[in-house]
PDB file of N, CA and C in Angstrom:
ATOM      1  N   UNK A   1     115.502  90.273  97.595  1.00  0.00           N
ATOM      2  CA  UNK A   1     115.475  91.419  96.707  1.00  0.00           C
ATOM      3  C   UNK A   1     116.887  91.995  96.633  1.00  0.00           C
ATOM      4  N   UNK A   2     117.312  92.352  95.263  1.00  0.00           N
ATOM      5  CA  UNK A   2     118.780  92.897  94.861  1.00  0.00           C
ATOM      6  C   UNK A   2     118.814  94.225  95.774  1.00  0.00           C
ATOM      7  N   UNK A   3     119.834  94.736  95.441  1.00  0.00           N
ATOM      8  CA  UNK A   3     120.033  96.513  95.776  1.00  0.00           C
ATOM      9  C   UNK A   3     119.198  97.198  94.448  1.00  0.00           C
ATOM     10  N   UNK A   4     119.718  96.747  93.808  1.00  0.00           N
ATOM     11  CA  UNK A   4     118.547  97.409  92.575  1.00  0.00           C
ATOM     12  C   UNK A   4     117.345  97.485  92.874  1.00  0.00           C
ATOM     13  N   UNK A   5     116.098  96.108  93.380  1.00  0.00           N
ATOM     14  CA  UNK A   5     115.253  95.994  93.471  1.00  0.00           C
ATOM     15  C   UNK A   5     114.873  97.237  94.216  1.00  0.00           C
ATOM     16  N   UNK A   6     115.771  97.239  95.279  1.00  0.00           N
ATOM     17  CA  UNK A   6     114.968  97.660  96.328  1.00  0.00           C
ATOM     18  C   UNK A   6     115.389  99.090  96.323  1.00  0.00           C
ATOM     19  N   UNK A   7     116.387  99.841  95.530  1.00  0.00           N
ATOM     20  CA  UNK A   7     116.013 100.931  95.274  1.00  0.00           C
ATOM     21  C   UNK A   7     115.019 101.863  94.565  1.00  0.00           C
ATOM     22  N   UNK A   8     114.443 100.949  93.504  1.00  0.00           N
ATOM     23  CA  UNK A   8     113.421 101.035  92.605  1.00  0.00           C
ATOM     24  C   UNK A   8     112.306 101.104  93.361  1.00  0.00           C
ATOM     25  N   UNK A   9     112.230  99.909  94.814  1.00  0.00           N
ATOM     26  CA  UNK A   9     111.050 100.223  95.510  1.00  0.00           C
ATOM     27  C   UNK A   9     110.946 101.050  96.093  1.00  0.00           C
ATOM     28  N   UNK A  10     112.110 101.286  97.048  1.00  0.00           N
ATOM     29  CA  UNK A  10     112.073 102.405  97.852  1.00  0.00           C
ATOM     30  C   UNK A  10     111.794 104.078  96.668  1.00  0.00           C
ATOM     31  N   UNK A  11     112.082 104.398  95.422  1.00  0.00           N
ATOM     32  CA  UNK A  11     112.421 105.276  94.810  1.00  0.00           C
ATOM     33  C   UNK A  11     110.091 105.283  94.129  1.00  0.00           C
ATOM     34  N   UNK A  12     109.889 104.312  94.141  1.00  0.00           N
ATOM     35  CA  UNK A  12     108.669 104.093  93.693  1.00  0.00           C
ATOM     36  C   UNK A  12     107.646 104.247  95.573  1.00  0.00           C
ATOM     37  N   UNK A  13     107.808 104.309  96.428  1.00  0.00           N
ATOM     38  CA  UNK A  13     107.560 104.307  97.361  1.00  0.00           C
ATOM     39  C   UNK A  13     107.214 106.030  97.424  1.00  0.00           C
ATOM     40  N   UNK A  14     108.445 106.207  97.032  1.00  0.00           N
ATOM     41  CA  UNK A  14     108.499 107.652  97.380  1.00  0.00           C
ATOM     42  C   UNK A  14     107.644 108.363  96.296  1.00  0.00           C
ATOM     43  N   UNK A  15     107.813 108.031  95.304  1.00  0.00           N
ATOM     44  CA  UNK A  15     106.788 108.495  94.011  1.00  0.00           C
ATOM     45  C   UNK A  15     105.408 108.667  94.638  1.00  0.00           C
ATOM     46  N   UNK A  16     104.824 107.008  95.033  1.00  0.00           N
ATOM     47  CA  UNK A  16     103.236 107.088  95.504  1.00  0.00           C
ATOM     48  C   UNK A  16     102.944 107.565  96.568  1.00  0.00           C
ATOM     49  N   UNK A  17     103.490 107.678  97.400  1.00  0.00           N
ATOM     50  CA  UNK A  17     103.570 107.868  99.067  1.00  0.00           C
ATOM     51  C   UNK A  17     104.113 109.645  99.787  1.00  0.00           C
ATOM     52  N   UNK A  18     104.649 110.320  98.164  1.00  0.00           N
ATOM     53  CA  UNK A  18     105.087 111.576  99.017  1.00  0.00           C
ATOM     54  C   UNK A  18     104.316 112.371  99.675  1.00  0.00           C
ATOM     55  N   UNK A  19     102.802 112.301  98.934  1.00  0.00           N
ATOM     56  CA  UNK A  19     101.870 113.651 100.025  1.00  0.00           C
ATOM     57  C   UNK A  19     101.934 113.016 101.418  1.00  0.00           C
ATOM     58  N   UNK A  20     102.483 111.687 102.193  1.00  0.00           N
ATOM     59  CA  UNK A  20     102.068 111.810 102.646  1.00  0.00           C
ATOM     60  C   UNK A  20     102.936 112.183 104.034  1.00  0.00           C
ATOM     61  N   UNK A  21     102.761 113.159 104.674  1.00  0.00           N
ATOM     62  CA  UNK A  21     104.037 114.038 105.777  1.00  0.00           C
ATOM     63  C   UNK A  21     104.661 113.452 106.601  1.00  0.00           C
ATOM     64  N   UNK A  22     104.233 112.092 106.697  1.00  0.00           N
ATOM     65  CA  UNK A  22     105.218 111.088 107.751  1.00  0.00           C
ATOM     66  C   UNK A  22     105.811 110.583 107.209  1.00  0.00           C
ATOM     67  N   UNK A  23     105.860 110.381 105.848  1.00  0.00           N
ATOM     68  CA  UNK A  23     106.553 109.441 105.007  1.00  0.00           C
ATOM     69  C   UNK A  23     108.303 109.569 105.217  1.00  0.00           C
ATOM     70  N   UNK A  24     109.192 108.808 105.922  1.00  0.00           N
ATOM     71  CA  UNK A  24     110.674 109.114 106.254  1.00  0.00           C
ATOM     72  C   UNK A  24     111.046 107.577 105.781  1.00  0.00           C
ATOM     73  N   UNK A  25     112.569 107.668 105.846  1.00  0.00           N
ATOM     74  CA  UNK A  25     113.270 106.582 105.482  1.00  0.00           C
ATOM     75  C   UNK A  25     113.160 105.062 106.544  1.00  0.00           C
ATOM     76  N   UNK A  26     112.572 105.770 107.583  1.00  0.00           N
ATOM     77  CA  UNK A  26     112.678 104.780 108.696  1.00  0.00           C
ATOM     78  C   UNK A  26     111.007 103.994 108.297  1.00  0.00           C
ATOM     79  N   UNK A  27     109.957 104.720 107.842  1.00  0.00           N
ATOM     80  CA  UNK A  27     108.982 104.020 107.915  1.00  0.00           C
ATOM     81  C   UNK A  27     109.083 103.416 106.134  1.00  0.00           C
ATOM     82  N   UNK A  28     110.147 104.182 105.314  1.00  0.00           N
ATOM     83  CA  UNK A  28     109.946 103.264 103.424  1.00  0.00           C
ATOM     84  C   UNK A  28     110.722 101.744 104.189  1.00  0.00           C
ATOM     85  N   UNK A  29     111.803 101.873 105.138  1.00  0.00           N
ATOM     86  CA  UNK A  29     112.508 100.788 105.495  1.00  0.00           C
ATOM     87  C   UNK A  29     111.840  99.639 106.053  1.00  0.00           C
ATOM     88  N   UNK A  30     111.273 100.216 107.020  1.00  0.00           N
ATOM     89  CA  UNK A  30     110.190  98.940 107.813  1.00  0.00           C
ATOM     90  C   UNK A  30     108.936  98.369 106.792  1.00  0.00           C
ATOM     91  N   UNK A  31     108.180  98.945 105.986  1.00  0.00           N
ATOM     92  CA  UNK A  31     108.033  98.474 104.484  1.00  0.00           C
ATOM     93  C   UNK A  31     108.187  97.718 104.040  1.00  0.00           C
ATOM     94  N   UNK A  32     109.656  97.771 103.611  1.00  0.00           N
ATOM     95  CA  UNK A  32     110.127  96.871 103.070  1.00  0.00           C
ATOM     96  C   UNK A  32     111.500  95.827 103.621  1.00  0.00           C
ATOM     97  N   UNK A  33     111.367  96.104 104.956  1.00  0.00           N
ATOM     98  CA  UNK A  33     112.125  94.960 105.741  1.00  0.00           C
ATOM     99  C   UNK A  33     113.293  95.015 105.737  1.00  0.00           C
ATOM    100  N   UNK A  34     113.587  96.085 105.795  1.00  0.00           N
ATOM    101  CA  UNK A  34     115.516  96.876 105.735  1.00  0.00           C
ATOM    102  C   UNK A  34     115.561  97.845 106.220  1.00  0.00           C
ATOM    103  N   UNK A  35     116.746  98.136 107.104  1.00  0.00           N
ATOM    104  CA  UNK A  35     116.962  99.087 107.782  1.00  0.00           C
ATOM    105  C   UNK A  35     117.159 100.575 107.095  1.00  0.00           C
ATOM    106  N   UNK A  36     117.185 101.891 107.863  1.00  0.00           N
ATOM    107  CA  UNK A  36     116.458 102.713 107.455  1.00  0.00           C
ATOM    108  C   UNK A  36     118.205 103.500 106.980  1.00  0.00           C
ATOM    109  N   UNK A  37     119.296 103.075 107.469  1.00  0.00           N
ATOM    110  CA  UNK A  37     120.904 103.202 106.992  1.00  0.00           C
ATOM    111  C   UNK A  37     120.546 102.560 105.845  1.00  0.00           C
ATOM    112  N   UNK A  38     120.217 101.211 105.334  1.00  0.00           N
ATOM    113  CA  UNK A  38     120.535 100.577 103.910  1.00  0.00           C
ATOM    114  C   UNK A  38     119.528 101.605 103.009  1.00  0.00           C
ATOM    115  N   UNK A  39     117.919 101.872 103.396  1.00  0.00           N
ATOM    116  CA  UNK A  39     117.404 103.287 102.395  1.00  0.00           C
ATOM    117  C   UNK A  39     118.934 104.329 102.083  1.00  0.00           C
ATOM    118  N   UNK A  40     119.404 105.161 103.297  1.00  0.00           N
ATOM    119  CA  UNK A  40     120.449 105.843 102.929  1.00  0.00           C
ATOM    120  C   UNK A  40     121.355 105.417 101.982  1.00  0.00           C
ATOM    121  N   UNK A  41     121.714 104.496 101.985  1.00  0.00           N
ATOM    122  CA  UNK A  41     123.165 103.968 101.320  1.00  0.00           C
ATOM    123  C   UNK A  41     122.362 103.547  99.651  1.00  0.00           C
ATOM    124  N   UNK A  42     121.756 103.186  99.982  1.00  0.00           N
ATOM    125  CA  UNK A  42     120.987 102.741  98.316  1.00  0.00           C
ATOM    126  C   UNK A  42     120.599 103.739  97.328  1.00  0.00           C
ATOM    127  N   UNK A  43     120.069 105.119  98.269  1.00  0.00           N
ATOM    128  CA  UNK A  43     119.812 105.953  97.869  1.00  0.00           C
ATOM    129  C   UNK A  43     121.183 107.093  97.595  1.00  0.00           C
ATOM    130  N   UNK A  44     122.044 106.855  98.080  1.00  0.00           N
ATOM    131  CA  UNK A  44     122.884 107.663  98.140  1.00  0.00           C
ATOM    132  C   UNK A  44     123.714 107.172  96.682  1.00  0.00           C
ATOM    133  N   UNK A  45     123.660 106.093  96.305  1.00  0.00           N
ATOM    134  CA  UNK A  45     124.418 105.404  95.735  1.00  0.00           C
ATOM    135  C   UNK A  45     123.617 106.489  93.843  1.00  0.00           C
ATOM    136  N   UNK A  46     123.092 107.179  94.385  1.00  0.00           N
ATOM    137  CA  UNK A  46     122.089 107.983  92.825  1.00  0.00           C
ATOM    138  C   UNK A  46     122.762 109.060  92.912  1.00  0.00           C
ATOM    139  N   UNK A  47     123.541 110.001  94.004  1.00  0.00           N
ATOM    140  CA  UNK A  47     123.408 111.188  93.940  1.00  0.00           C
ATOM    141  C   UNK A  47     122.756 111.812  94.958  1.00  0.00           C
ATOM    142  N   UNK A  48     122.015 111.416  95.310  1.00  0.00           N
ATOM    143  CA  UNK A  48     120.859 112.458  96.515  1.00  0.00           C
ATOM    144  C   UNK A  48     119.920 111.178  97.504  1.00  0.00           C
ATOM    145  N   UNK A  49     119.631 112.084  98.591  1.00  0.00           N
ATOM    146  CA  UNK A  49     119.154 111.544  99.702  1.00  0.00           C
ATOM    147  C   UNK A  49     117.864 111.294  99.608  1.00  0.00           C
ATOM    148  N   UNK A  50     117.530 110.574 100.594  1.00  0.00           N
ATOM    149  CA  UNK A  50     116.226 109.669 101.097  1.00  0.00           C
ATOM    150  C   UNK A  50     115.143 111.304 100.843  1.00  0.00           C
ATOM    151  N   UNK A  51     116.126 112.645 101.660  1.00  0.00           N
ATOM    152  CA  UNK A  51     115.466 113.583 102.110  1.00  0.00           C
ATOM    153  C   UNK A  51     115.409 114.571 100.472  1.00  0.00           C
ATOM    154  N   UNK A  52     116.199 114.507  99.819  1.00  0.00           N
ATOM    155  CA  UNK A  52     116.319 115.476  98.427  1.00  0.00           C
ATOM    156  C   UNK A  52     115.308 114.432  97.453  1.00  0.00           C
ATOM    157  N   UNK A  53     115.550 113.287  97.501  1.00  0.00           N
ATOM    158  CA  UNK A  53     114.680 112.601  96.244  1.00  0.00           C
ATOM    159  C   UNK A  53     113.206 113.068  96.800  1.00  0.00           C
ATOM    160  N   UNK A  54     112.642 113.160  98.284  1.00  0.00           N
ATOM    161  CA  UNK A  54     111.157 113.363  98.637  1.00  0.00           C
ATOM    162  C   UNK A  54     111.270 114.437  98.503  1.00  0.00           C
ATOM    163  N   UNK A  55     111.646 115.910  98.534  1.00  0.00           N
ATOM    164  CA  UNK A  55     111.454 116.890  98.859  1.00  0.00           C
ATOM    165  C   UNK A  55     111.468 117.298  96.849  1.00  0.00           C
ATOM    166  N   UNK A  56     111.991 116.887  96.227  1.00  0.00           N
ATOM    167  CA  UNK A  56     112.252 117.326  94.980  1.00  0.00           C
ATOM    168  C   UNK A  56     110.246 116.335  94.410  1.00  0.00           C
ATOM    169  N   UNK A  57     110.037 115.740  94.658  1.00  0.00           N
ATOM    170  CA  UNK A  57     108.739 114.622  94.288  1.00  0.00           C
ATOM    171  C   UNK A  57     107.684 115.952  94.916  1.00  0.00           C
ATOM    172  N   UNK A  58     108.247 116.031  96.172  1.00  0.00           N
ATOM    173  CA  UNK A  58     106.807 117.139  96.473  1.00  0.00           C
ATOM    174  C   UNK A  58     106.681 118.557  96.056  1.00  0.00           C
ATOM    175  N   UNK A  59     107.910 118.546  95.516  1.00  0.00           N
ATOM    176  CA  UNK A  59     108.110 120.217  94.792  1.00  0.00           C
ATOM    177  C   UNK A  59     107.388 120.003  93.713  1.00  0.00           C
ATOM    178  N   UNK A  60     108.184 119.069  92.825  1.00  0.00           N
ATOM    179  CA  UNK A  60     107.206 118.853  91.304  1.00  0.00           C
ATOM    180  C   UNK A  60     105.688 118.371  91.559  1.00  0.00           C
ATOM    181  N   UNK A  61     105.162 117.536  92.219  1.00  0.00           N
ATOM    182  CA  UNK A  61     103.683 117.900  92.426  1.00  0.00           C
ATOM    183  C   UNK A  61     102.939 119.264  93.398  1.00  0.00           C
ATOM    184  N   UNK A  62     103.644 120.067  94.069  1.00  0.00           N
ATOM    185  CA  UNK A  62     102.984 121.134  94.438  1.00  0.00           C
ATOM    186  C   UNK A  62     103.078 121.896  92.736  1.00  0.00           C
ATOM    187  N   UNK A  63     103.773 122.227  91.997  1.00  0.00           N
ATOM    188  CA  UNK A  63     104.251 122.768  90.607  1.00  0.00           C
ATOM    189  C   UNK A  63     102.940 122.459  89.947  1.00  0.00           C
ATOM    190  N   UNK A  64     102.788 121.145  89.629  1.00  0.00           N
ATOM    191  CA  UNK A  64     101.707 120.346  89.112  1.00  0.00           C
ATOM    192  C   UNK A  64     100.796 121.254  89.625  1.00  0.00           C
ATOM    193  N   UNK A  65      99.905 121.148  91.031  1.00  0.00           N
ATOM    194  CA  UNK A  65      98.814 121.854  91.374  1.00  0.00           C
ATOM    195  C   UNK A  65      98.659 123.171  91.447  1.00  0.00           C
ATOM    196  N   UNK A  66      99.806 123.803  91.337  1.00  0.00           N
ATOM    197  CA  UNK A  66      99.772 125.518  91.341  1.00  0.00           C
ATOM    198  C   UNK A  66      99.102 125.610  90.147  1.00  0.00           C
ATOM    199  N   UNK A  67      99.352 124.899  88.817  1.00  0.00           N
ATOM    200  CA  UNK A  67      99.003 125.091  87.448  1.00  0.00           C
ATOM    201  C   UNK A  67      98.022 124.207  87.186  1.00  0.00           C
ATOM    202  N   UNK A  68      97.372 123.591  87.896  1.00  0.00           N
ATOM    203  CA  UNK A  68      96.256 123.033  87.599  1.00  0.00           C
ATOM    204  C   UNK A  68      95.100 123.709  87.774  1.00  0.00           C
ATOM    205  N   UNK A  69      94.341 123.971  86.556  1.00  0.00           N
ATOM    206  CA  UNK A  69      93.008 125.094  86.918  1.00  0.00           C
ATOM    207  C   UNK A  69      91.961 124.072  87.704  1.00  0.00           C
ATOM    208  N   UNK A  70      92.249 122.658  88.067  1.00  0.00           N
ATOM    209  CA  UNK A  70      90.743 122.442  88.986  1.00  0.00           C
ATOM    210  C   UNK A  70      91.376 123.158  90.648  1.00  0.00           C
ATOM    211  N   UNK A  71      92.765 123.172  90.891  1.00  0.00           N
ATOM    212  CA  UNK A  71      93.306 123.992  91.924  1.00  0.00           C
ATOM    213  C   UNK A  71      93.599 125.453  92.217  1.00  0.00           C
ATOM    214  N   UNK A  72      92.980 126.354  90.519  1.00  0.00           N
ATOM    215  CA  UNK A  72      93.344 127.452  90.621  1.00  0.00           C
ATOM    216  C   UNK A  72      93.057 128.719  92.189  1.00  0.00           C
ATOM    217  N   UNK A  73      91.905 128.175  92.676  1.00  0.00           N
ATOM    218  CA  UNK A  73      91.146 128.947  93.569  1.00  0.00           C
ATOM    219  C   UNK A  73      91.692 128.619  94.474  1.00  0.00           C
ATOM    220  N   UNK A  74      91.987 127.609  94.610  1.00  0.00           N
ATOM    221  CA  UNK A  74      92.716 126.486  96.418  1.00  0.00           C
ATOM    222  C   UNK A  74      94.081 127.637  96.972  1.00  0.00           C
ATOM    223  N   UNK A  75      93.960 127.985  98.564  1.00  0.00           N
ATOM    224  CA  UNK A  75      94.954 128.593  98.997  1.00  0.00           C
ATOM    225  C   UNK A  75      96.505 127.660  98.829  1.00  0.00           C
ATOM    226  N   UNK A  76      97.100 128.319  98.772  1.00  0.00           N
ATOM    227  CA  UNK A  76      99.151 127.929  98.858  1.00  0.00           C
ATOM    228  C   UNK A  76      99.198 127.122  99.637  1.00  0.00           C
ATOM    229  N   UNK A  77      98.654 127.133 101.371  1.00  0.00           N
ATOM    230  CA  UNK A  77      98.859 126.547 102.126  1.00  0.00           C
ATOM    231  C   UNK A  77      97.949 125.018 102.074  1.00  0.00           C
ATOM    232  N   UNK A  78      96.371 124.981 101.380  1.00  0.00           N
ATOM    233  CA  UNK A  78      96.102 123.732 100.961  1.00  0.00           C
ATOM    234  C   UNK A  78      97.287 122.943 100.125  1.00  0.00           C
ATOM    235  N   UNK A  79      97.716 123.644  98.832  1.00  0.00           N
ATOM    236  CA  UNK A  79      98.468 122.875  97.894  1.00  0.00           C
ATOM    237  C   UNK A  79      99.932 122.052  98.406  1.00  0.00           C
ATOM    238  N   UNK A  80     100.406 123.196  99.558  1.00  0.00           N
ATOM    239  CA  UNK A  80     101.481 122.732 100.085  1.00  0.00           C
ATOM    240  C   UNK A  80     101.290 121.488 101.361  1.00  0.00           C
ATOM    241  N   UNK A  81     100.073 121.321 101.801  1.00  0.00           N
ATOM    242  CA  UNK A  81      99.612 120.298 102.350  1.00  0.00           C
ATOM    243  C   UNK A  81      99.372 119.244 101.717  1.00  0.00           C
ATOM    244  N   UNK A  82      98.938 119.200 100.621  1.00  0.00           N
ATOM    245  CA  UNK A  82      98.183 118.396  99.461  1.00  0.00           C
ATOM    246  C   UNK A  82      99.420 117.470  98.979  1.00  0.00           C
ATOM    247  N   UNK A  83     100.517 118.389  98.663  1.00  0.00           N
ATOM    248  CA  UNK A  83     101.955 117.846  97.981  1.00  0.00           C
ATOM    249  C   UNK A  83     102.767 117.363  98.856  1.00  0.00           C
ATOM    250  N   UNK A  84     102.481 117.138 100.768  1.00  0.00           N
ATOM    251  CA  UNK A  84     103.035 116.946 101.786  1.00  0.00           C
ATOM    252  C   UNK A  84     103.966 117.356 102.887  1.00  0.00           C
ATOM    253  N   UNK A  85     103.734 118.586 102.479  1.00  0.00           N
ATOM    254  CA  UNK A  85     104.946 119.818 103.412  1.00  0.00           C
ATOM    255  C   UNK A  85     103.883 120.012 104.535  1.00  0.00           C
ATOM    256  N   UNK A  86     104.354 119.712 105.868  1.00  0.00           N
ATOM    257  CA  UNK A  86     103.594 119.754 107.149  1.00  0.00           C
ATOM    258  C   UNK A  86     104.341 121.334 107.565  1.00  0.00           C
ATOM    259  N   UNK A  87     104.540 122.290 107.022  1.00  0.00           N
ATOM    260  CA  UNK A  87     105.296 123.544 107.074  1.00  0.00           C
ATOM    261  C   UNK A  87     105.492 124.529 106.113  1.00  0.00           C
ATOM    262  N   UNK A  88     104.364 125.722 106.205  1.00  0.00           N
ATOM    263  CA  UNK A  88     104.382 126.504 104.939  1.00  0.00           C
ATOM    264  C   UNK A  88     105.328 127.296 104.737  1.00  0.00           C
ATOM    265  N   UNK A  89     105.796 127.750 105.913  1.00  0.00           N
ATOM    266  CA  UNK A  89     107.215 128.359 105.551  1.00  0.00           C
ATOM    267  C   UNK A  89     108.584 127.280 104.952  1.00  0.00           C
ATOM    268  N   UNK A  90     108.808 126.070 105.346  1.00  0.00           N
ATOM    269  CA  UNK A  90     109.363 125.595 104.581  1.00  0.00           C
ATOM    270  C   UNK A  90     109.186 125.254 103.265  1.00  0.00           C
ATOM    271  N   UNK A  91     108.106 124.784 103.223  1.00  0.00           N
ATOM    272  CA  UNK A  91     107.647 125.112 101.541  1.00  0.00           C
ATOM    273  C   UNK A  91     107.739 126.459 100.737  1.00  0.00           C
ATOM    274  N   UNK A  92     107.520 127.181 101.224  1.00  0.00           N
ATOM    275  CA  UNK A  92     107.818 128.728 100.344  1.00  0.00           C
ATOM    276  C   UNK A  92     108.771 128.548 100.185  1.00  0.00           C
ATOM    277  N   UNK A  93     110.421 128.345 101.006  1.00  0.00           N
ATOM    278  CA  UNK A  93     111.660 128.223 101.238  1.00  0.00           C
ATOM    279  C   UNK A  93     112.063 127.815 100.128  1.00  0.00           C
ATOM    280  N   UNK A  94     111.708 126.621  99.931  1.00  0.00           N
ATOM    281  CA  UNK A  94     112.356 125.622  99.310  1.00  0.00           C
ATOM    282  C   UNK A  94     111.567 125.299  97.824  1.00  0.00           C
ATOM    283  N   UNK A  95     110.321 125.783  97.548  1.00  0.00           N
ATOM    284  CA  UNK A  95     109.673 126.271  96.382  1.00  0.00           C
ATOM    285  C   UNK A  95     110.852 127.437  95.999  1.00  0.00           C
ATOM    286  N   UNK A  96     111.051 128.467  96.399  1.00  0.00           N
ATOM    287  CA  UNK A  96     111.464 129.763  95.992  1.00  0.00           C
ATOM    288  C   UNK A  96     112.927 128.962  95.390  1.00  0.00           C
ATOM    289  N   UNK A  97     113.706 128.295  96.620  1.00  0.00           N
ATOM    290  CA  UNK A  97     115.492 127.457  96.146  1.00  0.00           C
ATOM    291  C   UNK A  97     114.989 126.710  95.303  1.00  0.00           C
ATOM    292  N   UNK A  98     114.072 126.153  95.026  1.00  0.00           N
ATOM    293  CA  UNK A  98     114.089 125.176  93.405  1.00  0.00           C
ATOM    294  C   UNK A  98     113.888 125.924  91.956  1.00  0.00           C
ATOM    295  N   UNK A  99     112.374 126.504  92.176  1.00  0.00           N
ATOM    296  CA  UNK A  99     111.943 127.284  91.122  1.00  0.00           C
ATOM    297  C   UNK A  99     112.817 128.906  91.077  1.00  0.00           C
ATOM    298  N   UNK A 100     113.083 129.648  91.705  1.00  0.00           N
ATOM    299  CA  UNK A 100     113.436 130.395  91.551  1.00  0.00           C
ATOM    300  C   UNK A 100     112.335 131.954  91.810  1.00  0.00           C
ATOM    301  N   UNK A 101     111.154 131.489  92.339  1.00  0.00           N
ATOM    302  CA  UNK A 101     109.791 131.919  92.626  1.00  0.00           C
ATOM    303  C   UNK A 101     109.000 131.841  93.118  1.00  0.00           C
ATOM    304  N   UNK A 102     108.827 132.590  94.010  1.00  0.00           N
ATOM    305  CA  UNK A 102     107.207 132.452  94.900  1.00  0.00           C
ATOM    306  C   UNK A 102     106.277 131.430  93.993  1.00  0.00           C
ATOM    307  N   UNK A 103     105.458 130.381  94.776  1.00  0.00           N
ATOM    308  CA  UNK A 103     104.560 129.685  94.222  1.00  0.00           C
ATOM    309  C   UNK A 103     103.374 130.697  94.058  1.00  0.00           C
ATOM    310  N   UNK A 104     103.024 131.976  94.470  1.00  0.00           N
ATOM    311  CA  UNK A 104     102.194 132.567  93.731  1.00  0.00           C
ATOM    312  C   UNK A 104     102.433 132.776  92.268  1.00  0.00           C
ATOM    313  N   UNK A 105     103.491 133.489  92.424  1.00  0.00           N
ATOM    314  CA  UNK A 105     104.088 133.760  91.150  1.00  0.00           C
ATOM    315  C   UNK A 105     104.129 132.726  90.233  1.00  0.00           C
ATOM    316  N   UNK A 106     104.645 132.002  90.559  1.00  0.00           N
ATOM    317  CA  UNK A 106     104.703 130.486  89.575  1.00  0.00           C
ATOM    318  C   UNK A 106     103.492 130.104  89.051  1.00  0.00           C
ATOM    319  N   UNK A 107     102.091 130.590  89.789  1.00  0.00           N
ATOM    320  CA  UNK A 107     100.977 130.047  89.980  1.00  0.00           C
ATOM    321  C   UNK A 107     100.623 130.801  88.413  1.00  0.00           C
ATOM    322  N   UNK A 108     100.730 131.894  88.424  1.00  0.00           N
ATOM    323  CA  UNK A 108     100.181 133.266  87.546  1.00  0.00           C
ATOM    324  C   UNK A 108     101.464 133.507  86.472  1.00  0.00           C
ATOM    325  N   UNK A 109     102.328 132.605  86.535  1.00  0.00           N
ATOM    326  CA  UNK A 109     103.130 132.898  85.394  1.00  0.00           C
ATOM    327  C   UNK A 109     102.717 132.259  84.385  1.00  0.00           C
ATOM    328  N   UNK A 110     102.778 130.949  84.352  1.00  0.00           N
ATOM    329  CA  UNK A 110     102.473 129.986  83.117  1.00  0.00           C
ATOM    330  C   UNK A 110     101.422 129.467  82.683  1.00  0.00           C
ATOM    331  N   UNK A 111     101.054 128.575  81.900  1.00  0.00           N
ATOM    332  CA  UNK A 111     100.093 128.214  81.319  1.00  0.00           C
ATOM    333  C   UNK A 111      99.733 127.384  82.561  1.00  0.00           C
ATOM    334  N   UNK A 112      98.437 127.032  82.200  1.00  0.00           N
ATOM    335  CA  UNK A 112      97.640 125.599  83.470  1.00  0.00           C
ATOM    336  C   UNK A 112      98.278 124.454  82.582  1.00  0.00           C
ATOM    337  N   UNK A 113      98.519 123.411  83.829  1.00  0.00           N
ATOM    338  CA  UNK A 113      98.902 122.394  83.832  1.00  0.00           C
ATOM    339  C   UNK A 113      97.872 121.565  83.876  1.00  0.00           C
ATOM    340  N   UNK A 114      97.290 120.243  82.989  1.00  0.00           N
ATOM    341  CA  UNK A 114      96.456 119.398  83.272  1.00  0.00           C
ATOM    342  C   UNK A 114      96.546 117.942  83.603  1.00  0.00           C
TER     343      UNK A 114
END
């Protein structure tokens, strides 16, 4: 497999695989049979890390479920589990540094998402 290939996998890895909270560069690597430095370097080679490409995947699907009315009722701390943050204070954190807003707020600002 090229460097291409296998950034695409590793980058598609991360797509299907973000809810889930163990998901790190060391276990997309063993995966796919490359060390967990070549994830870094492949990934780095975009702009952003193993750790910014997952953390930005689980922001936009917690986003997704804040505005989804079959999730309207579901507490913050389900959704932020759901989208793979093993840490609700880091998720507020880092919801608030992306969006610019409490995920309540975000929740009750916009239209539902389907």
């Amino acid at each position: 497999m090229t460097g291409d290939r296998h950034r695409a996998a590793i980058l598609q890895i991360i797509e299907t695989h973000s809810s889930n909270p163990d998901l790190n560069a060391r276990s997309v690597a063993h995966e796919l049979g490359v060390t967990a430095r070549y994830v870094h370097l492949l990934l780095a080679q975009t702009g952003g890390s193993f750790t910014q490409h997952l953390l930005e995947r689980r922001l936009h699907r917690a986003a997704a479920l804040l505005r989804n009315p079959a999730w309207r009722d579901r507490k913050i701390a389900e959704i932020s589990a759901q989208a793979g943050f093993a840490d609700l204070s880091y998720f507020n954190r880092a919801f608030r540094r992306r969006f610019g807003t409490t995920p309540s707020a975000f929740r009750n600002a916009g239209p539902p998402v389907e």
